[in-house]
C-alpha atoms as a PDB file:
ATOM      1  CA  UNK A   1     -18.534   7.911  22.474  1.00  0.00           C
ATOM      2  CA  UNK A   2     -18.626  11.230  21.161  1.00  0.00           C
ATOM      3  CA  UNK A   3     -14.931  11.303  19.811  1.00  0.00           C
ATOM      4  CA  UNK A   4     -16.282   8.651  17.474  1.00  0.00           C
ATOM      5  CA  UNK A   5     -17.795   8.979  13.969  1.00  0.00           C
ATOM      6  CA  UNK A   6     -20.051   6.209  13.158  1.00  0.00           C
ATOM      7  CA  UNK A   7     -20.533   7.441  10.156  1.00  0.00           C
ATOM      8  CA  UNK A   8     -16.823   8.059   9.076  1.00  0.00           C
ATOM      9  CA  UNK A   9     -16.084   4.787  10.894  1.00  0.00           C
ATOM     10  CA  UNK A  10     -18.479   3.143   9.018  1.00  0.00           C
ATOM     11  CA  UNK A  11     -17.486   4.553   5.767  1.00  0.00           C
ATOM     12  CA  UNK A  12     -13.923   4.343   6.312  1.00  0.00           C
ATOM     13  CA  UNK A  13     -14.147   0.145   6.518  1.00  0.00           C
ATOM     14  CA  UNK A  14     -16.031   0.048   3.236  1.00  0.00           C
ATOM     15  CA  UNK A  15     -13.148   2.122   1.806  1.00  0.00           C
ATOM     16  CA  UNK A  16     -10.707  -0.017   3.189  1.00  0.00           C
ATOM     17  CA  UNK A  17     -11.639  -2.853   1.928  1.00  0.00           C
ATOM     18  CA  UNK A  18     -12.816  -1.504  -1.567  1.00  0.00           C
ATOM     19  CA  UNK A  19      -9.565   0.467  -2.193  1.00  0.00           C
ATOM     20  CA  UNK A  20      -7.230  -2.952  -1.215  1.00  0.00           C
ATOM     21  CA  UNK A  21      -9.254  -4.593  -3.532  1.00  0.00           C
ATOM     22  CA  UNK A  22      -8.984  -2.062  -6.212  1.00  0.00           C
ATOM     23  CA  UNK A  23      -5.250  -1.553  -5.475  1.00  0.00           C
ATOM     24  CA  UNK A  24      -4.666  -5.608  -5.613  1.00  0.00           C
ATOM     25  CA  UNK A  25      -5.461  -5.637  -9.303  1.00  0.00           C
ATOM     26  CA  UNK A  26      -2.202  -5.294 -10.641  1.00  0.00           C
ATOM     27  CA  UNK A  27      -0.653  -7.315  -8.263  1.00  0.00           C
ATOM     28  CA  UNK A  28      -3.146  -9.679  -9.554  1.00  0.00           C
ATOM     29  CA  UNK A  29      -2.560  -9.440 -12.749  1.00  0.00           C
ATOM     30  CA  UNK A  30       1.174  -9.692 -12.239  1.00  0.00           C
ATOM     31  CA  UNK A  31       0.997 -13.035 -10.812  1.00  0.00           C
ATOM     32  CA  UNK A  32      -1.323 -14.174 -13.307  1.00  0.00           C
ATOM     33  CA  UNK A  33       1.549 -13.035 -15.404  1.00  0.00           C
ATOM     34  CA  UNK A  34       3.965 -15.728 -13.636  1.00  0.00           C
ATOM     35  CA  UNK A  35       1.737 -18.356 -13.715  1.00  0.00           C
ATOM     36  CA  UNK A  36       2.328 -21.035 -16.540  1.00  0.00           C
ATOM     37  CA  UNK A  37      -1.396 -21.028 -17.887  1.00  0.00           C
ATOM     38  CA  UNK A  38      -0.714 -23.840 -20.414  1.00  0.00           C
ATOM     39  CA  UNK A  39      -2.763 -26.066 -18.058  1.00  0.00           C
ATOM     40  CA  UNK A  40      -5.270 -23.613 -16.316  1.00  0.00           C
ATOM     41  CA  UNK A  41      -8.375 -22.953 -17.534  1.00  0.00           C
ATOM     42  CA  UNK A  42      -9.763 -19.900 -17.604  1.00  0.00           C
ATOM     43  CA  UNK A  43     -12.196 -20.792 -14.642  1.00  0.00           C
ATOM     44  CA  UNK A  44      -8.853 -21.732 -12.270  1.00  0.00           C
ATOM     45  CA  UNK A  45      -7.299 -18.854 -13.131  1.00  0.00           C
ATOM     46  CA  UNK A  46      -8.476 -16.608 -10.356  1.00  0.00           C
ATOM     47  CA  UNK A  47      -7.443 -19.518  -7.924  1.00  0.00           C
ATOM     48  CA  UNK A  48      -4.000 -19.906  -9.109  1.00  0.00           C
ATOM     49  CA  UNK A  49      -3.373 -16.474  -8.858  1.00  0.00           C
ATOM     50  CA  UNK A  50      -4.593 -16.111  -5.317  1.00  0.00           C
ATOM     51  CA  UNK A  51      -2.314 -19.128  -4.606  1.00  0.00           C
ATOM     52  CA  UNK A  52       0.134 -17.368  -6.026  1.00  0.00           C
ATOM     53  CA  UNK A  53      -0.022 -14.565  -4.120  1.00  0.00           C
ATOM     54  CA  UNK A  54      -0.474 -16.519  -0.818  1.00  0.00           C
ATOM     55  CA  UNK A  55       2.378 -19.073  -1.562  1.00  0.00           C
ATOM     56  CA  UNK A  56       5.235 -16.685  -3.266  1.00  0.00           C
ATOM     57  CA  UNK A  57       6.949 -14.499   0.072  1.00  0.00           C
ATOM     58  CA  UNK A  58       7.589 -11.732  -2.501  1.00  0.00           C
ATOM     59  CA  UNK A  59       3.960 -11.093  -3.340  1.00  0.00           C
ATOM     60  CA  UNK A  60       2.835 -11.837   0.165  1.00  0.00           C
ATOM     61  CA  UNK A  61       4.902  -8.582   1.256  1.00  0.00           C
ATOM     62  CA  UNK A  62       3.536  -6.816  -1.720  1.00  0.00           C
ATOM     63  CA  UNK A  63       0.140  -7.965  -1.213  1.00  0.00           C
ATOM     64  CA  UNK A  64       0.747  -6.523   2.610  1.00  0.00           C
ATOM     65  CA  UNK A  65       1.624  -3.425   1.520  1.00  0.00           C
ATOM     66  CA  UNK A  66      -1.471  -3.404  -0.488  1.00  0.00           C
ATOM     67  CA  UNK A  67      -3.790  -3.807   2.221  1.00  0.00           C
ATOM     68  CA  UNK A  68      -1.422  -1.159   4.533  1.00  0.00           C
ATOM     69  CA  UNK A  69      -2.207   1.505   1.781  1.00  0.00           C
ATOM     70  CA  UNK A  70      -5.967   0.603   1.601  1.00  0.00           C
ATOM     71  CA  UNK A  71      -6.533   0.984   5.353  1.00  0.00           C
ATOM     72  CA  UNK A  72      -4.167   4.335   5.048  1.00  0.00           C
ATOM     73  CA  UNK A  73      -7.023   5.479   2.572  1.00  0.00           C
ATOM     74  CA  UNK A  74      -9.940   4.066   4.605  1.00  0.00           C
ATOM     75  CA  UNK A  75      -8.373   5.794   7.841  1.00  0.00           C
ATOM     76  CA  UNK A  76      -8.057   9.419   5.883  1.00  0.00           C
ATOM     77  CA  UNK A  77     -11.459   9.236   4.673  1.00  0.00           C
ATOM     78  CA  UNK A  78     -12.773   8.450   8.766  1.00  0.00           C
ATOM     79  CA  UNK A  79     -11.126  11.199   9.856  1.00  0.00           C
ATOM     80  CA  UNK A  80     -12.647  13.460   6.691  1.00  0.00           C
ATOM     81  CA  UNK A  81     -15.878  12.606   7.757  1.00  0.00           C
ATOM     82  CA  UNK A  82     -15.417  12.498  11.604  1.00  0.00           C
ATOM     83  CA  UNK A  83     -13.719  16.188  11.449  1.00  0.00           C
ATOM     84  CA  UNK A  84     -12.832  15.227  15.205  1.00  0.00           C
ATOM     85  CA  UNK A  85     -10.349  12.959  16.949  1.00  0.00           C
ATOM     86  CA  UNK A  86      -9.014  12.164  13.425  1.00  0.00           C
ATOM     87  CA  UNK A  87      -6.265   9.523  14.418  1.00  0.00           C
ATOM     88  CA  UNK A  88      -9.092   7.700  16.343  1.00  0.00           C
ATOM     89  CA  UNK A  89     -11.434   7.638  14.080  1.00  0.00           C
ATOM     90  CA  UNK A  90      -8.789   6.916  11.440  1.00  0.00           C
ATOM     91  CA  UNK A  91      -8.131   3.566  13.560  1.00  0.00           C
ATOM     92  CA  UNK A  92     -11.538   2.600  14.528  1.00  0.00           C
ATOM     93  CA  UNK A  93     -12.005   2.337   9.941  1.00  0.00           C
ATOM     94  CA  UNK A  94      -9.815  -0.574  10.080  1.00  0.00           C
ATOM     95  CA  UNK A  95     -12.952  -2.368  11.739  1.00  0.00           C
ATOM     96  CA  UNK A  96     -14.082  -4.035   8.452  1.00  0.00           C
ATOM     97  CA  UNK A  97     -10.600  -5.233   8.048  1.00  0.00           C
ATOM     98  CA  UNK A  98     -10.257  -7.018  11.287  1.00  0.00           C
ATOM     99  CA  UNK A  99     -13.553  -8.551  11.327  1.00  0.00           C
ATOM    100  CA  UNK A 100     -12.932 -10.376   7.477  1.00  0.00           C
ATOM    101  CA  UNK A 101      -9.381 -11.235   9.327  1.00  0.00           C
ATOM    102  CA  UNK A 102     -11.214 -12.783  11.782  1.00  0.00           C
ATOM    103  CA  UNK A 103     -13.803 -14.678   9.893  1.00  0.00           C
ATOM    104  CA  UNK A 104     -10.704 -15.876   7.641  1.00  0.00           C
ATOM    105  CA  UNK A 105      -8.424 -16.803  10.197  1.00  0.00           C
ATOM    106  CA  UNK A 106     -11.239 -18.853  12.232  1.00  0.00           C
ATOM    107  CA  UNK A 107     -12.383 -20.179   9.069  1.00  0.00           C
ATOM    108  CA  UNK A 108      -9.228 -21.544   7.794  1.00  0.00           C
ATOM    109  CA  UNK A 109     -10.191 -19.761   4.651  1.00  0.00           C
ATOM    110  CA  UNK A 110      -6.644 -18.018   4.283  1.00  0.00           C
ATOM    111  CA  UNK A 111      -3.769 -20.258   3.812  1.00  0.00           C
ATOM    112  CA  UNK A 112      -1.335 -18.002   5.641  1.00  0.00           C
ATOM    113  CA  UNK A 113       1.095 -18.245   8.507  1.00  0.00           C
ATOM    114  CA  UNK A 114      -0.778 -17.235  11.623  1.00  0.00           C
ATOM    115  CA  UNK A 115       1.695 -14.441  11.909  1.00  0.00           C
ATOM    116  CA  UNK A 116       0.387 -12.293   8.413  1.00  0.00           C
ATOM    117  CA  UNK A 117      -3.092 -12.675  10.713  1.00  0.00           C
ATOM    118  CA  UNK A 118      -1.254 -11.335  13.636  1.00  0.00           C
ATOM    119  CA  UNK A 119       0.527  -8.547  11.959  1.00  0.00           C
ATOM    120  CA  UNK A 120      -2.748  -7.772   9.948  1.00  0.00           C
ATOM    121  CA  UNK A 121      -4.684  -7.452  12.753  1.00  0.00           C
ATOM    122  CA  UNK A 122      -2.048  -4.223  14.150  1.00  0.00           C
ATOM    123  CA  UNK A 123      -0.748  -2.659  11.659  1.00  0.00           C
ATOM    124  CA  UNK A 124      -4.300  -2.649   9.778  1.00  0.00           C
ATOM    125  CA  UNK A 125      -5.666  -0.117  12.720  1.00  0.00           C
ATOM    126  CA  UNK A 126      -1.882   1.625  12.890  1.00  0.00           C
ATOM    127  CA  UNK A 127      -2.384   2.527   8.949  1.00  0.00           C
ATOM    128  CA  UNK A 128      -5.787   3.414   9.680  1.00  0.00           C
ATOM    129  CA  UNK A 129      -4.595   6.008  12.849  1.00  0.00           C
ATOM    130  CA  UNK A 130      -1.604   6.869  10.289  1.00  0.00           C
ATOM    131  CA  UNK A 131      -4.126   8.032   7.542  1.00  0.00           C
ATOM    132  CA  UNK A 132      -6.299   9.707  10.090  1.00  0.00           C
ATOM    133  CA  UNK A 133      -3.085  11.640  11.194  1.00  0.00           C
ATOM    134  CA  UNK A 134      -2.307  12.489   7.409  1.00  0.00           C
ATOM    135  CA  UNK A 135      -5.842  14.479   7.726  1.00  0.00           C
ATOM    136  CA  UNK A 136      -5.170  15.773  11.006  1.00  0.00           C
ATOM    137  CA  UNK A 137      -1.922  17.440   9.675  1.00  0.00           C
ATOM    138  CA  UNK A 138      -3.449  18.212   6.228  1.00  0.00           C
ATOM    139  CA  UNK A 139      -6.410  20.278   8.230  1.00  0.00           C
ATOM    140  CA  UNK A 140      -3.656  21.963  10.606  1.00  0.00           C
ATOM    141  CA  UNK A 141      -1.614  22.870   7.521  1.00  0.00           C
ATOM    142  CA  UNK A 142      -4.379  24.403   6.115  1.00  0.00           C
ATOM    143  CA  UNK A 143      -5.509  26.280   9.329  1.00  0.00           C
ATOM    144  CA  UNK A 144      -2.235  27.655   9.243  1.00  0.00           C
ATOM    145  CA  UNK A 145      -2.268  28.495   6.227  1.00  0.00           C
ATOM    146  CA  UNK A 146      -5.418  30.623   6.464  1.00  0.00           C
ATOM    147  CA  UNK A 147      -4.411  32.263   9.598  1.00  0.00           C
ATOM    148  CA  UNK A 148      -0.589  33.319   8.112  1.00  0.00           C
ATOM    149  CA  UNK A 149      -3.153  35.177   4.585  1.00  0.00           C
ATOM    150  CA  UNK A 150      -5.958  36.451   6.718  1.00  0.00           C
END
């Protein structure tokens, strides 16, 4: 239990999830771009665009790619705070990320093919270990670095 960071774990979920979300605003407001808003009111407008996203293949890759990058950021920042095991740690972040998969997918509260779920639920930890990694080889470059001046 040592390799682990609660605390980089821990802070590494909250990233993940608050950088997707941060990161999904564009994509957001492209699809509210798409949507014929003639007959939306300004109250269904969040909901059409989330259908949007969820029912157009295009944005559903985009929107993956999205998360990927959030839990890429979440994983870096688990490994900057472990300062140990960083591809671990980096994977453990994704935690958050699984559990609200989870609670969606049991809840029915994502209309997506059980497949996104599937593929969410891996490659959300592998982007996490991949962004971990990124740190790993960011420290060692700049170990190197130092020990090629000094």
């Amino acid at each position: 239990m040592k390799r682990i960071s609660i605390l980089g774990v821990l802070v590494g979920g909250i990233v993940d999830i608050v950088s997707t979300n941060i990161f999904a605003i564009p994509l957001f407001m492209f699809a509210i771009m798409r949507i014929d808003r003639t007959h939306i009111s300004k109250d269904q407008l969040a909901t059409a665009a989330t259908a949007a996203v969820q029912h157009d293949p295009s944005l559903q890759v985009a929107g993956f790619f999205v998360g990927i990058a959030g839990s890429m950021l979440g994983g870096y920042i688990a490994a900057l705070i472990a300062k140990r095991d960083e591809t671990l740690n980096g994977a453990f972040s994704a935690w958050l990320c699984v559990v609200i998969g989870i609670f969606g997918w049991t809840l029915g509260a994502a209309s997506v093919p059980v497949v996104y779920h599937l593929l969410g639920f891996v490659l959300s930890p592998a982007a996490g270990a991949l962004g971990g990694y990124f740190r790993l080889f960011q420290g060692q470059l700049t170990s190197n670095r130092l020990n090629a001046s000094g």
